[in-house]
C-alpha atoms as a PDB file:
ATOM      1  CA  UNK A   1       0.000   0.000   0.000  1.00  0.00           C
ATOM      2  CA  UNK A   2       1.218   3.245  -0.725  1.00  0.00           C
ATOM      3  CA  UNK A   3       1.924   6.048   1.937  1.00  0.00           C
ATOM      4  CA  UNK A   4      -1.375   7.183   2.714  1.00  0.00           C
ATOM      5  CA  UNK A   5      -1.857  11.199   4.303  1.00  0.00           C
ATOM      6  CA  UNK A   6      -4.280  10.985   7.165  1.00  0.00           C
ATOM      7  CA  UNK A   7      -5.551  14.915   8.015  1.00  0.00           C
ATOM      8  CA  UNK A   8      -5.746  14.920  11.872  1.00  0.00           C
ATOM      9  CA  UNK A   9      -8.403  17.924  13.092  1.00  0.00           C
ATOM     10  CA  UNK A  10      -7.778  17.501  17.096  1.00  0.00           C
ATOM     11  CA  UNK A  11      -7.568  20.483  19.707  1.00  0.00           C
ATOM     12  CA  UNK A  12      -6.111  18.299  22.788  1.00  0.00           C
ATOM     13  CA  UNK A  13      -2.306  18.261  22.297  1.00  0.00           C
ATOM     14  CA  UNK A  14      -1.840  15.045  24.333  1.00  0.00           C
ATOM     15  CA  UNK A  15      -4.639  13.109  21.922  1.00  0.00           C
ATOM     16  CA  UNK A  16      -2.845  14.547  18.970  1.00  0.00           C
ATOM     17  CA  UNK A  17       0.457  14.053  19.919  1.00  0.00           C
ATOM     18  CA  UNK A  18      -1.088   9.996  20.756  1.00  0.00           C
ATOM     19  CA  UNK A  19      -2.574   9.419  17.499  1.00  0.00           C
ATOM     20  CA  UNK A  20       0.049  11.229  15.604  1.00  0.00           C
ATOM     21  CA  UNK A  21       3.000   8.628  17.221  1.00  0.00           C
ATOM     22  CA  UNK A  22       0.369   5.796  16.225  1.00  0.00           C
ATOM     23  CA  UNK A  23      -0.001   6.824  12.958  1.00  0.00           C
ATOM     24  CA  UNK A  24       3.794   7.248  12.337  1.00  0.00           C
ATOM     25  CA  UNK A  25       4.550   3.965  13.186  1.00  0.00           C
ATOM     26  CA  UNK A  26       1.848   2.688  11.036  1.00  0.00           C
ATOM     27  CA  UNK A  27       3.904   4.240   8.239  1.00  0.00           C
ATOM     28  CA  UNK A  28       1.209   7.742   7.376  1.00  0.00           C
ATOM     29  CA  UNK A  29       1.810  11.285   6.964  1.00  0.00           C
ATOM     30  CA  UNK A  30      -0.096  13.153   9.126  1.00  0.00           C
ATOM     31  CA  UNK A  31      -0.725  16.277   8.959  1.00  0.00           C
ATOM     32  CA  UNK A  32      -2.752  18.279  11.248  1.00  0.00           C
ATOM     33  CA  UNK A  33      -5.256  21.218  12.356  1.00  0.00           C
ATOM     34  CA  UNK A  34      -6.148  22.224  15.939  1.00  0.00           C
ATOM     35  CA  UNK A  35      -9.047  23.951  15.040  1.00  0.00           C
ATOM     36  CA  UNK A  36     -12.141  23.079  12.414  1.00  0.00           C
ATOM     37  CA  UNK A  37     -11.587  26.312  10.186  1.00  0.00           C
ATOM     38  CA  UNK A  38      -7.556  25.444  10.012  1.00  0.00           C
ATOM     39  CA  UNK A  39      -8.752  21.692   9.118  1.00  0.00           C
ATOM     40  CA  UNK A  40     -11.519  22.608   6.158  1.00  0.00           C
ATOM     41  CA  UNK A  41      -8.313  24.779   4.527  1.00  0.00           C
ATOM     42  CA  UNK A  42      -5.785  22.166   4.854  1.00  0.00           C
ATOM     43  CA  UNK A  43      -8.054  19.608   3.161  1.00  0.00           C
ATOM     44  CA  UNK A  44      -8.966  21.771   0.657  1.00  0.00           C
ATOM     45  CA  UNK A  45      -5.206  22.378  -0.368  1.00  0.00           C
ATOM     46  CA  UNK A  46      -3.847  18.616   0.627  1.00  0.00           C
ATOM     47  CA  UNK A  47      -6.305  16.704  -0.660  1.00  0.00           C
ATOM     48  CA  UNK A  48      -5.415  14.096   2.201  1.00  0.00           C
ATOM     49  CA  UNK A  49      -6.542  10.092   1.789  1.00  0.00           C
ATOM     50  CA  UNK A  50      -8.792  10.540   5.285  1.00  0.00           C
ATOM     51  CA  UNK A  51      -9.768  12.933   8.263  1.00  0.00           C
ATOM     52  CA  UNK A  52      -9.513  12.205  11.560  1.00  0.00           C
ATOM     53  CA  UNK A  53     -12.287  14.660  13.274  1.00  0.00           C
ATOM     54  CA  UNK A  54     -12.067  15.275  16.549  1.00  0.00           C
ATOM     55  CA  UNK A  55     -15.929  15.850  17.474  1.00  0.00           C
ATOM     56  CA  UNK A  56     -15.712  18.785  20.247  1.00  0.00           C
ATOM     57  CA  UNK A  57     -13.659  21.410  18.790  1.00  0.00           C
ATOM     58  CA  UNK A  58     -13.242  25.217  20.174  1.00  0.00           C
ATOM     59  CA  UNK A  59     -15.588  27.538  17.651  1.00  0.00           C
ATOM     60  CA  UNK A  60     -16.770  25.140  14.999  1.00  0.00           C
ATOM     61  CA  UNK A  61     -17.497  21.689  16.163  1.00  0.00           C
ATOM     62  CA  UNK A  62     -16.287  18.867  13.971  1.00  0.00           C
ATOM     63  CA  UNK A  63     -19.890  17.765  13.105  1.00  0.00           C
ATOM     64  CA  UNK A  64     -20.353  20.969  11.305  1.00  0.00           C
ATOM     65  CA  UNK A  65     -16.854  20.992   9.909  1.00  0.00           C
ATOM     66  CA  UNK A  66     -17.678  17.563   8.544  1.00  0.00           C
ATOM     67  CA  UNK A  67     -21.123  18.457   7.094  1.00  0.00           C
ATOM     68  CA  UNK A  68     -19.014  21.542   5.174  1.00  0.00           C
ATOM     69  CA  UNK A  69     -16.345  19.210   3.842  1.00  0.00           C
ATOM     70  CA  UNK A  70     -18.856  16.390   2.646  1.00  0.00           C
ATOM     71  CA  UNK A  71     -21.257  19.536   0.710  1.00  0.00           C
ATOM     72  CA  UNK A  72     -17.533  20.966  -0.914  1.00  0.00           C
ATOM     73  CA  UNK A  73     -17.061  19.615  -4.105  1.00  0.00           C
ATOM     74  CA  UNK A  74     -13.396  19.339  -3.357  1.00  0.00           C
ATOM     75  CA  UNK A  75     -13.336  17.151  -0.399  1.00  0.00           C
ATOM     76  CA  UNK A  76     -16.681  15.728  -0.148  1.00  0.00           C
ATOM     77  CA  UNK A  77     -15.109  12.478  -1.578  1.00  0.00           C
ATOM     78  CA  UNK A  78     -12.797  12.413   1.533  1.00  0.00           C
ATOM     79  CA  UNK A  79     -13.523   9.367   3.963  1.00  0.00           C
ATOM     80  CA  UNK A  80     -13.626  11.384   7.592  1.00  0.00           C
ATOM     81  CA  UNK A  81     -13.349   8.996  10.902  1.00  0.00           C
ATOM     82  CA  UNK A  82     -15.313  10.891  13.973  1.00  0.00           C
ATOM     83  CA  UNK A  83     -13.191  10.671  16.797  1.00  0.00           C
ATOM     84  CA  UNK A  84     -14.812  11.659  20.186  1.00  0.00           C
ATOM     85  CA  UNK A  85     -15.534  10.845  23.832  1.00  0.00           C
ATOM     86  CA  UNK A  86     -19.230  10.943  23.203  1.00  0.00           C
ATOM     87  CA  UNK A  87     -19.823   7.409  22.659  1.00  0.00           C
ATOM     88  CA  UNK A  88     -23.361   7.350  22.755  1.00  0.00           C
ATOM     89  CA  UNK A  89     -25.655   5.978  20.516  1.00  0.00           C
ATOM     90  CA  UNK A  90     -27.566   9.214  19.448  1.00  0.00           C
ATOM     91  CA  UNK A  91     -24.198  11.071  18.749  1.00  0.00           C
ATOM     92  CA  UNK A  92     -23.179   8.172  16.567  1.00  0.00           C
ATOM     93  CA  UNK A  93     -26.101   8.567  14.626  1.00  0.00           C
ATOM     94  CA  UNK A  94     -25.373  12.595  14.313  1.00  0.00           C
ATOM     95  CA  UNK A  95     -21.831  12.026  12.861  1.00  0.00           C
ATOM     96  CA  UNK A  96     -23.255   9.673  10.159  1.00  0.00           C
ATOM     97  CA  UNK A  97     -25.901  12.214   9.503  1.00  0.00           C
ATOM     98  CA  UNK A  98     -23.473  15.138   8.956  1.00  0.00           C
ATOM     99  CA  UNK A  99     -21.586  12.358   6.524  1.00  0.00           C
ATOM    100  CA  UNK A 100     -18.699  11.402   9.216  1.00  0.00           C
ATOM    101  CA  UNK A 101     -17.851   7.778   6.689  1.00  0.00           C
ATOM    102  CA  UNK A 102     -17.019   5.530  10.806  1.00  0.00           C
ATOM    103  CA  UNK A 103     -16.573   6.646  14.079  1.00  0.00           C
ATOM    104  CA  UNK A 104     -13.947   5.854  16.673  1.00  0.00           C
ATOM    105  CA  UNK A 105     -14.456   6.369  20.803  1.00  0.00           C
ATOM    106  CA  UNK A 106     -11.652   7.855  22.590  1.00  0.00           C
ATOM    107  CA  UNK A 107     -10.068   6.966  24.854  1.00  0.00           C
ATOM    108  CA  UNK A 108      -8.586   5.629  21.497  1.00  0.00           C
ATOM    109  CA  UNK A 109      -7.199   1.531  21.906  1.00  0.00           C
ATOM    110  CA  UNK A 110      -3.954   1.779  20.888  1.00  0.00           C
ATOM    111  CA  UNK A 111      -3.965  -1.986  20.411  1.00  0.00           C
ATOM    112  CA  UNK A 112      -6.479  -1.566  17.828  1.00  0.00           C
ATOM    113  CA  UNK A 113      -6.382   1.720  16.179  1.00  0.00           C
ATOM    114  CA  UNK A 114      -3.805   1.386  13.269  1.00  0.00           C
ATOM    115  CA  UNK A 115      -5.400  -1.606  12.526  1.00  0.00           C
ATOM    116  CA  UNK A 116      -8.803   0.274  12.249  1.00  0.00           C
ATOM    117  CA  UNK A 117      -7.506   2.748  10.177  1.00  0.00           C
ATOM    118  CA  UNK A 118      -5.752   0.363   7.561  1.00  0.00           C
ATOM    119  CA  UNK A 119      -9.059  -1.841   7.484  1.00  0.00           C
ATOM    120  CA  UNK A 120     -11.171   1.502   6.645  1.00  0.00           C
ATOM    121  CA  UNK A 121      -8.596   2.597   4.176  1.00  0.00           C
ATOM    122  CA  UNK A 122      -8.597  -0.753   2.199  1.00  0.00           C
ATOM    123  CA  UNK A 123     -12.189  -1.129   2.413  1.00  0.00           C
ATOM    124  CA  UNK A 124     -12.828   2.559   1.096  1.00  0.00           C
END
């Protein structure tokens, strides 16, 4: 498989700085946003191969952030993973509404992640 780039939108520095080391080692690029505005321009411009969207975001939450990039012409093709402590039921059912492609829970397994994130990648 070629080097995939994986978009990370995350405002906690110790989550980012978790799932960035996880996604190194899994052999990505990651590039990142801490904010949803930051995010929308940086996929826009990198045309990553999938978002990671951190749900509660300062200013614009990641649901809305999603629902932009899936109604943009130049991203809505890009697979986005909702990443969030909410791990209700009804909140899953919002992120697939706004267009969010899977969702993860935090706290994130690291024993499974990379292996989630290769599985989606393949499949999509």
């Amino acid at each position: 498989m070629d080097q995939k780039t994986i978009l990370v939108i995350e405002d906690n520095e110790i989550n980012l700085k978790l799932v960035r080391s996880l996604l190194h080692i899994g052999n990505f690029q990651v590039i990142e946003a801490v904010d949803a505005e930051t995010g929308i321009e940086i996929a826009r411009k990198k045309q990553p191969d999938l978002i990671l969207m951190d749900i509660q975001l300062p200013g614009m939450d990641g649901l809305e952030a999603t629902s932009i990039l899936k109604n943009d012409p130049l991203t809505g093709h890009i697979p986005i993973i909702a990443i969030t402590s909410y791990a209700m039921d009804g909140d899953k059912k919002k992120a697939r509404e706004v267009g969010c492609d899977w969702y993860i829970s935090k706290p994130i397994n690291t024993r499974t992640f990379l292996d989630e994130i290769k599985d989606f990648l393949q499949k999509s």
